[in-house]
Structure formats: C-alpha cells, structure tokens
C-alpha atoms as a PDB file:
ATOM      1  CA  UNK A   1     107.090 122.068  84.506  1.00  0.00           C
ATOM      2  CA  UNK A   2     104.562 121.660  81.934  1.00  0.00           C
ATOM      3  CA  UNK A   3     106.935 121.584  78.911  1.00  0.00           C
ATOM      4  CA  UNK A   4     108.767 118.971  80.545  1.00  0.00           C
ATOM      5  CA  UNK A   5     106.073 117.163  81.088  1.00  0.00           C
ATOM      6  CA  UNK A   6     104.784 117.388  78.067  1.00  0.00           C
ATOM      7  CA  UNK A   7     108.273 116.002  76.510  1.00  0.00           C
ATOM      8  CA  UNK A   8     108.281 113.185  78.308  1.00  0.00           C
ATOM      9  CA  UNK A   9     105.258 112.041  76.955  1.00  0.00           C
ATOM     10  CA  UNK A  10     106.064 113.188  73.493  1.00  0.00           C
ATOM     11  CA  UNK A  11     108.913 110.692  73.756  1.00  0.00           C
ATOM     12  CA  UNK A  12     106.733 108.427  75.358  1.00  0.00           C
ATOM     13  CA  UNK A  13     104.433 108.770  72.012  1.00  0.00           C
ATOM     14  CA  UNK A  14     107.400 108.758  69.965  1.00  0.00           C
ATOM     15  CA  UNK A  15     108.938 104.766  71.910  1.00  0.00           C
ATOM     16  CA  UNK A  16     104.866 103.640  71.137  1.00  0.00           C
ATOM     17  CA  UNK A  17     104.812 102.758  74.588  1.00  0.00           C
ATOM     18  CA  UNK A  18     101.512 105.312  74.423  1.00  0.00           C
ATOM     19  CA  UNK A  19      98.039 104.683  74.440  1.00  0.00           C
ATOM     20  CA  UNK A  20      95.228 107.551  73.692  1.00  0.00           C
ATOM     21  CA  UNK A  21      91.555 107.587  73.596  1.00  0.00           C
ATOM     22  CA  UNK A  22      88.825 106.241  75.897  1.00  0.00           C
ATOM     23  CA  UNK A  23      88.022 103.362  74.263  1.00  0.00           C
ATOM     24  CA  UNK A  24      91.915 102.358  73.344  1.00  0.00           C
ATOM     25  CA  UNK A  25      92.756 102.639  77.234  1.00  0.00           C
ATOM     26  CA  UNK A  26      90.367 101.240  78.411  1.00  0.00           C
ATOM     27  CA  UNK A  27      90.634  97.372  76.275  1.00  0.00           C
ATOM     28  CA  UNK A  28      94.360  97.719  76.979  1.00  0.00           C
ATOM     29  CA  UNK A  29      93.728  98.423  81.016  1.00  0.00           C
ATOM     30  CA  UNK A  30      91.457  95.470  80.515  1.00  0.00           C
ATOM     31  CA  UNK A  31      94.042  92.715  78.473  1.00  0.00           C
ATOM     32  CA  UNK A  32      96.718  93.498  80.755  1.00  0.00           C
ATOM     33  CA  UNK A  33      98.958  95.893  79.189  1.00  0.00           C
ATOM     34  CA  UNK A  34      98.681  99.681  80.638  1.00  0.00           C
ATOM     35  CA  UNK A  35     100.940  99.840  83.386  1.00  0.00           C
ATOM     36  CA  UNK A  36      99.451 103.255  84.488  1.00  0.00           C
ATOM     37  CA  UNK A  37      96.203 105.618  82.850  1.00  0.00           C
ATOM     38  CA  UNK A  38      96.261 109.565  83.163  1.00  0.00           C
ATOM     39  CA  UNK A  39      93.657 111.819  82.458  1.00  0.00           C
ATOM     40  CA  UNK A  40      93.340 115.611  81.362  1.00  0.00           C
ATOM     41  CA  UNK A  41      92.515 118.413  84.051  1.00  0.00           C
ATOM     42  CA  UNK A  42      89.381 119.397  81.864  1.00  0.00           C
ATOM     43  CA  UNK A  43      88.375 115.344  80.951  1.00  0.00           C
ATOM     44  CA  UNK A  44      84.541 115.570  82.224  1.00  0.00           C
ATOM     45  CA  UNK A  45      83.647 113.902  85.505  1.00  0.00           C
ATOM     46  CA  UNK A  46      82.079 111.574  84.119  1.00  0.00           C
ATOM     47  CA  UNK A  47      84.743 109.741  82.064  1.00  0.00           C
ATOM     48  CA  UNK A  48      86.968 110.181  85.314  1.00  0.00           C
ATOM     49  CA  UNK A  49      84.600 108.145  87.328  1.00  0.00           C
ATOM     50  CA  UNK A  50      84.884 105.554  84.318  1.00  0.00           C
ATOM     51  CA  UNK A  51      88.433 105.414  83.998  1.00  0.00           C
ATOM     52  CA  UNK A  52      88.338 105.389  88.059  1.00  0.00           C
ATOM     53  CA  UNK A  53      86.011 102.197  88.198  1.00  0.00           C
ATOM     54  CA  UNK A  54      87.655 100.260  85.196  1.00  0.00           C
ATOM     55  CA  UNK A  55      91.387 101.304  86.740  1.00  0.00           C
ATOM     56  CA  UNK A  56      90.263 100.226  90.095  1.00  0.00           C
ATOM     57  CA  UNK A  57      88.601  96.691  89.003  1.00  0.00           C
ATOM     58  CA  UNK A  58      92.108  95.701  86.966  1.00  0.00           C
ATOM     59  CA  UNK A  59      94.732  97.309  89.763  1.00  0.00           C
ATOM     60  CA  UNK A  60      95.976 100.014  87.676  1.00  0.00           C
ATOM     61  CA  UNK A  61      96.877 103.535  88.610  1.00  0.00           C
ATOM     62  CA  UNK A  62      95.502 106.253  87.714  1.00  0.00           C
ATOM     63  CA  UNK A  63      96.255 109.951  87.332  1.00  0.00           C
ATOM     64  CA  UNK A  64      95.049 113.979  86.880  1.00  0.00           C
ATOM     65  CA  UNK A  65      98.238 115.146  84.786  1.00  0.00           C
ATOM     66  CA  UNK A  66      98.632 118.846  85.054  1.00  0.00           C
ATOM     67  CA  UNK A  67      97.828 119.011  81.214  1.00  0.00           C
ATOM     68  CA  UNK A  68      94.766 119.823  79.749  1.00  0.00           C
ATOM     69  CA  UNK A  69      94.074 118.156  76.244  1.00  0.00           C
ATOM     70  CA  UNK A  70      94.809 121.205  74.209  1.00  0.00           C
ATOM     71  CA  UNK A  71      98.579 120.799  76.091  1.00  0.00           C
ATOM     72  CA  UNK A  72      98.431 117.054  75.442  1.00  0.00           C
ATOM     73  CA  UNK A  73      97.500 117.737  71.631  1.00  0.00           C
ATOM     74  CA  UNK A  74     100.628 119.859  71.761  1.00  0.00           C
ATOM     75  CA  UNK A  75     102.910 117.145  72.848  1.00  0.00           C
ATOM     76  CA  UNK A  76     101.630 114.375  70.886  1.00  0.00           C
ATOM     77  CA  UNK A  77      99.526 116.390  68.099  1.00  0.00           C
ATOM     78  CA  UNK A  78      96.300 114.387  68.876  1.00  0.00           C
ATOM     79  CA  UNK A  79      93.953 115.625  71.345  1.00  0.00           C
ATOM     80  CA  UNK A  80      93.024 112.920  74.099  1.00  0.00           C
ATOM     81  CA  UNK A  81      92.060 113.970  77.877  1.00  0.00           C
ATOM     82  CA  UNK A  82      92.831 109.963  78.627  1.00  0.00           C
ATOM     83  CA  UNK A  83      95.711 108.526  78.047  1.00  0.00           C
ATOM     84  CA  UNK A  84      97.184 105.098  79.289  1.00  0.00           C
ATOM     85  CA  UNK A  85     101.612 104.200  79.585  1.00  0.00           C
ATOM     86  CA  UNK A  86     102.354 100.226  78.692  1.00  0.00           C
ATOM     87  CA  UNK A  87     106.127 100.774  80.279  1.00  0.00           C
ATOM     88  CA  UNK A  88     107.065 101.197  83.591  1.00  0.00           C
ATOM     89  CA  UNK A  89     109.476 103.608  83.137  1.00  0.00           C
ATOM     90  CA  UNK A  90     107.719 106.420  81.671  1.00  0.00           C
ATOM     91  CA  UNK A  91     104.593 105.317  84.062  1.00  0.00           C
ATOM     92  CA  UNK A  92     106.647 105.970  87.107  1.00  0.00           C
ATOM     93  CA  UNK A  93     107.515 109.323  86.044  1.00  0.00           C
ATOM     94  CA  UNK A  94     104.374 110.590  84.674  1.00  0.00           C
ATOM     95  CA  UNK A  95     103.071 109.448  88.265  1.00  0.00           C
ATOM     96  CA  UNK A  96     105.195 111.404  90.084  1.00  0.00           C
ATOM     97  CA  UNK A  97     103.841 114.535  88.099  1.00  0.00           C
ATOM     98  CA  UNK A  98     100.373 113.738  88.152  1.00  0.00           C
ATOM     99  CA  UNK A  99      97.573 113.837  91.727  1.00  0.00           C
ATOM    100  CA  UNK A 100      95.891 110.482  91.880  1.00  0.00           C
ATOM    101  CA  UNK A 101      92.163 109.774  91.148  1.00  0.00           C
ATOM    102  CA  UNK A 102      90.146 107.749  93.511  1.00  0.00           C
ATOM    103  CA  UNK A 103      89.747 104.416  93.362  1.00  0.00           C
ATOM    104  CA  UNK A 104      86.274 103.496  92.246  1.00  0.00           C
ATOM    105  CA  UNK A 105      84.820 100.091  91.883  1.00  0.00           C
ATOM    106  CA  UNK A 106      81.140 101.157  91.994  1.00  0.00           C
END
C-alpha cells in the first residue's frame, strides 16, 4: 500500500498541485488554496496540534498518512512530515488512505 501511496503523491508533486513544509502549508491553508493537509506518522506532536488548530480555524482536513518523512522524501525527494494538496482530486484520495487528526481550535 505504501508504494502506491507514495506514487500518488509523487504524481501529485510532479501536476504542482503539492505543497511541503510547515510554513508553506500553513499560508496556503490560510489564503484559501489547500484543499486538504497531511502529516507524517513521526511529525512531532507538537506541529500536529498546530496543523490541527490552523486546519480547524480555516475548515480544512487534515490527515496522519501512513508515511513517515523518510517514505515521503522517497516519493517526492524532499523530506517534509507536513504536506498540504491544492486539488480535489488527489485530496480525496490521499484522504481515503490517511486516519484523520482532531480538530483543534484551541
């Protein structure tokens, strides 16, 4: 399952429809354009409870990928625990892969 899901966000990378990095995500969650924001199994609790609390004040979804950032470097050879999806599409899918975060708005 992994490799699969690790293509489709290759591809994902590859269509720029692909956001990675903290700081990226999170002024993209915040003008509007991230349809979706996923995190790494090994991202730190705090940065979850961040992306948690700015994903839950804008209405976007967020998800734990079965990936950890070493298997994200793999499939996009840069090494991000938070990524964030500006197409539906390849949001949808990644979604169905991934165990949602709590909604924060702490």
């Amino acid at each position: 399952m992994n490799n699969r899901l690790q293509s489709t966000i290759s591809l994902c990378r590859r269509a720029g429809k692909l956001l990675l990095g903290f700081d990226q995500v999170k002024e993209a969650v915040e003008a509007g354009q991230v349809k979706a924001v996923f995190v790494s199994t090994d991202l730190s609790d705090k940065s979850k409870k961040e992306v948690s609390f700015f994903c839950g004040k804008h209405n976007v979804p967020a998800a734990r990928l079965p990936l950890s950032k070493d298997e994200i470097k793999e499939a996009v050879s840069k090494g991000s625990g938070i990524l964030g999806v500006t197409e539906d599409g390849f949001a949808k899918i990644l979604l169905q892969q991934g165990e949602a975060l709590p909604v924060r708005e702490d």
